[in-house]
Protein backbone atom coordinates (compact mmCIF):
# COMPACT_ATOMS: atom_id res chain seq x y z
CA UNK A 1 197.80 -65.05 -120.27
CA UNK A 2 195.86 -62.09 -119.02
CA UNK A 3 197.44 -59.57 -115.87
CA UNK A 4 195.27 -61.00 -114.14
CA UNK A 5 196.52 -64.63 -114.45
CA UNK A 6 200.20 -63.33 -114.59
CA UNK A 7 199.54 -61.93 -110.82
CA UNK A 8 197.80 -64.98 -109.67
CA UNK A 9 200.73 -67.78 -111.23
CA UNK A 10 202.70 -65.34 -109.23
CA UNK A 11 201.02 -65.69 -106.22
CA UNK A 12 200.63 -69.17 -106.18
CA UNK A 13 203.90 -69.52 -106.82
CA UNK A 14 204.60 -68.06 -103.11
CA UNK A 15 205.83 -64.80 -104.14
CA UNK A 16 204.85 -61.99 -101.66
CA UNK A 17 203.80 -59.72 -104.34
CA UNK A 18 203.79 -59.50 -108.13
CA UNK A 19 202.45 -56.42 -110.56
CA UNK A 20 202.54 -56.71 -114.07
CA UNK A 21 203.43 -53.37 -115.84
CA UNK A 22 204.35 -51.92 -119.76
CA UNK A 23 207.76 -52.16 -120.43
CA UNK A 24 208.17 -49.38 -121.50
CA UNK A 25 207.24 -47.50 -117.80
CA UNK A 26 210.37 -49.63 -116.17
CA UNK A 27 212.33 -47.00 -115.10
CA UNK A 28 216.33 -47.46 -116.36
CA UNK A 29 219.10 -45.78 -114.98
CA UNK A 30 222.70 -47.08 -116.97
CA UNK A 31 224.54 -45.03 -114.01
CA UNK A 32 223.74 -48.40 -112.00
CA UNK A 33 226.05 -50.13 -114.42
CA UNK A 34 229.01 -49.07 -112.52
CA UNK A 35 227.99 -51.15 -109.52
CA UNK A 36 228.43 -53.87 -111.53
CA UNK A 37 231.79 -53.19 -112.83
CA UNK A 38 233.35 -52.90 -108.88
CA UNK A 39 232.44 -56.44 -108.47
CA UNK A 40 231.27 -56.78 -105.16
CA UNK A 41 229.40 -59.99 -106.09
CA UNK A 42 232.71 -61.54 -107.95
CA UNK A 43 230.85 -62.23 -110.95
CA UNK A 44 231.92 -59.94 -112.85
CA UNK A 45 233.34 -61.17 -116.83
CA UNK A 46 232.87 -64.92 -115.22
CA UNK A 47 229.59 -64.94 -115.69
CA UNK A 48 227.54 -65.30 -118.87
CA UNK A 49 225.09 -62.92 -117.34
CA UNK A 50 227.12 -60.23 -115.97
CA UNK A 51 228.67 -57.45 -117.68
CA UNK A 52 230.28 -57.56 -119.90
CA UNK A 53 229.11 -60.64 -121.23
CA UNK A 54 225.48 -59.80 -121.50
CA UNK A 55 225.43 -56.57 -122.98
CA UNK A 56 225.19 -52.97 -123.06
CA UNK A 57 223.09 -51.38 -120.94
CA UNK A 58 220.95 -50.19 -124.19
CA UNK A 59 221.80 -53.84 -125.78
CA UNK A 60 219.68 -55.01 -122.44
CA UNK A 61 217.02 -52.57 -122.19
CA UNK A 62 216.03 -53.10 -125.75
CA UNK A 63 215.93 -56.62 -124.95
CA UNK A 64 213.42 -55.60 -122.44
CA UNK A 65 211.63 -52.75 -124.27
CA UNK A 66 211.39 -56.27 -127.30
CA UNK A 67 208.55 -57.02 -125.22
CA UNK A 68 205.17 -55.29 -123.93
CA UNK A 69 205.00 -56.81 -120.18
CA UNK A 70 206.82 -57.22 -117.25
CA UNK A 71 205.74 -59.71 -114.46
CA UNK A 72 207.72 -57.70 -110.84
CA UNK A 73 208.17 -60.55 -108.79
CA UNK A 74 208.72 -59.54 -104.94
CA UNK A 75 210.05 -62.22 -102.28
CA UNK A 76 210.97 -61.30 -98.71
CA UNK A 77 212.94 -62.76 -96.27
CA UNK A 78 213.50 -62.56 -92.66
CA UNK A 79 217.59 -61.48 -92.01
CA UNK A 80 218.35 -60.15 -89.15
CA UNK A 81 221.48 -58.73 -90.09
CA UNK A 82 221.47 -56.98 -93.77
CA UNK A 83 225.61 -57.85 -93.16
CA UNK A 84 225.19 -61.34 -93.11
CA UNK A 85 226.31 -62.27 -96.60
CA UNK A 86 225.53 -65.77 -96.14
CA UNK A 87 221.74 -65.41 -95.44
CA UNK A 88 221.26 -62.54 -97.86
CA UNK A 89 223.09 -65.23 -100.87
CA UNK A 90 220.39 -67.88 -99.37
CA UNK A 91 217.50 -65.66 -100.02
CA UNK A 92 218.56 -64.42 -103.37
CA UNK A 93 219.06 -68.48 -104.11
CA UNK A 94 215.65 -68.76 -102.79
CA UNK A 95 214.39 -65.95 -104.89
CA UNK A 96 215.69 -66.90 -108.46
CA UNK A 97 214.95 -70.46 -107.81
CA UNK A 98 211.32 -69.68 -107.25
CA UNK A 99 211.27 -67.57 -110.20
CA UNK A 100 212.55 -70.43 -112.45
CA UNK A 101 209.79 -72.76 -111.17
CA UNK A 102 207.13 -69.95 -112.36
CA UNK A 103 209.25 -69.44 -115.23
CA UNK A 104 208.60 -73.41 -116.12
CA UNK A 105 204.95 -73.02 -115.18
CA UNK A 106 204.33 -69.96 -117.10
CA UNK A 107 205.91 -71.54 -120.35
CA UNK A 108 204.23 -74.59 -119.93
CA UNK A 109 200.79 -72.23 -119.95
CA UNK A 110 201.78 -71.04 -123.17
CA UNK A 111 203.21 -67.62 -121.91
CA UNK A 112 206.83 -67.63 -123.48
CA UNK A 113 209.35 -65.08 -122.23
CA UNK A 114 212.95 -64.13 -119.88
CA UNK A 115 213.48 -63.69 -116.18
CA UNK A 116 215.38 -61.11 -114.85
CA UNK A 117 216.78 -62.35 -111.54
CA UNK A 118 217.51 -60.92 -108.00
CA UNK A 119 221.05 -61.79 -108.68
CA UNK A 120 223.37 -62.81 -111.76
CA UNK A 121 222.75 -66.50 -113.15
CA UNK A 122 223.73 -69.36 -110.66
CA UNK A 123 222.31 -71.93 -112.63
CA UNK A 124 225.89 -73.54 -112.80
CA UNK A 125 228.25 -72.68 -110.41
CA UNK A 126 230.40 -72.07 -111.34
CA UNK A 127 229.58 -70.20 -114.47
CA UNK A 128 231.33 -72.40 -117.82
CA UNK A 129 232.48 -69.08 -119.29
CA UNK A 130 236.03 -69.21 -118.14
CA UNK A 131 236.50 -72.37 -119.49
CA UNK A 132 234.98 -71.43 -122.95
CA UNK A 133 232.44 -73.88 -122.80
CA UNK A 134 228.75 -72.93 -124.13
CA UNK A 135 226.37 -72.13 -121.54
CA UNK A 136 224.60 -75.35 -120.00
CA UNK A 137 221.47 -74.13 -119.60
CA UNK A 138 220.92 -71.11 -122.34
CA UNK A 139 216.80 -71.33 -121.83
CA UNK A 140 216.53 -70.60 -118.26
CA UNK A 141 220.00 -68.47 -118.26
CA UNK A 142 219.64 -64.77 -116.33
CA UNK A 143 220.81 -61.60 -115.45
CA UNK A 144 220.15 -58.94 -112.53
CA UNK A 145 218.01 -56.45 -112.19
CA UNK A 146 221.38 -54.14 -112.11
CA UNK A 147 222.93 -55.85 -115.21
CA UNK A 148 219.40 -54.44 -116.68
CA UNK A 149 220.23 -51.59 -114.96
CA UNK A 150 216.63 -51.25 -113.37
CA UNK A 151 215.81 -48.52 -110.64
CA UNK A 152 214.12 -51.23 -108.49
CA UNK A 153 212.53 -49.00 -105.69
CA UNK A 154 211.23 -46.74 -108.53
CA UNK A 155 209.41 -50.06 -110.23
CA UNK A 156 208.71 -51.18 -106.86
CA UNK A 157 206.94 -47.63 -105.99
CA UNK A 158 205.41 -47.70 -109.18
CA UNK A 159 204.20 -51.39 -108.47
CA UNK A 160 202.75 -50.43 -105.34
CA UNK A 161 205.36 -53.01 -103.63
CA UNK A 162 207.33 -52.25 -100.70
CA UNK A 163 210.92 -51.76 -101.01
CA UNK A 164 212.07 -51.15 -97.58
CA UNK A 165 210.02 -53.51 -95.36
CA UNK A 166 211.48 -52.91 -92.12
CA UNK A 167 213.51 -53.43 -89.57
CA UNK A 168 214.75 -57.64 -90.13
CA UNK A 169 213.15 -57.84 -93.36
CA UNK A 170 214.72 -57.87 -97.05
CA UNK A 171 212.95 -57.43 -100.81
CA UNK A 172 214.01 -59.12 -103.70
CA UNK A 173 212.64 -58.35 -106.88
CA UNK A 174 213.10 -59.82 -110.29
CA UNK A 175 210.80 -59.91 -113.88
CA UNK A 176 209.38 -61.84 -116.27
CA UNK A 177 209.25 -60.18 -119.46
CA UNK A 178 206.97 -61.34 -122.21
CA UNK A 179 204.11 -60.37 -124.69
């Protein structure tokens, strides 16, 4: 698939704004590990997808820097409180779940490749890792942007996409990586 048709799947899709850059311009910062490790989203070592199941931070940008393109997928959402951990969860749902119907679409156009979510993996939930068992669902499987350790509002500046929308108003961002 060209840019071009990357940006418009993307759009179609519903997402409020897509850019399709080189891998290697995505910005990486492994000092965003650490957020990770305090475990304010409780996924942390439960979750296939979160550290430190998933990787090194250079085991998971070379899985990104594998490939030539990135998809930057943008949703946002009307919250009127940013501490309102129950709407912002609902909009990251509503992000990655969008992103694995484009993911479906964009494989089914012949355009193989990984998301990166807005949030660790919630495909199963909860995660199987704690009970041993093998992940259920190992093709459409994801981690964060911060797993990746990404400087989102860098890419997003670079994208041209806002970051900081306003007063009531929250980004998400997440990736497709391919070829």
């Amino acid at each position: 698939m060209t840019n071009d048709e990357l940006i418009r799947a993307a759009e179609d899709a519903g997402f409020a704004g897509a850019a399709v850059v080189e891998t290697k311009d995505i910005p990486f910062d492994f000092s965003f590990r650490q957020y990770c490790a305090e475990n304010l989203c409780g996924q942390y070592a439960i979750n296939y997808c979160c550290p430190p199941d998933c990787g090194t931070p250079e085991e998971m940008r070379e899985k990104i820097l594998a490939h030539s393109r990135a998809l930057v997928l943008q949703t946002i959402w009307e919250i009127s409180d940013y501490s309102d951990k129950a709407a912002t969860k609902q909009a990251k749902a509503g992000h990655n779940q969008a992103s694995i119907q484009l993911v479906k679409a964009l494989r089914a156009g012949g355009c193989d490749g990984f998301l990166v979510g807005a949030s660790g993996c919630a495909l199963c939930s909860p995660c199987v890792l704690p009970k041993g068992e093998p992940c259920r669902f190992p093709a459409y499987r994801y981690s964060c942007m911060s797993a990746y350790c990404v400087f989102v509002k860098k890419l997003a500046d670079q994208c041209g996409l806002e970051y900081d929308c306003g007063p009531g108003l929250l980004a998400f961002f997440g990736m497709y990586i391919c070829d």
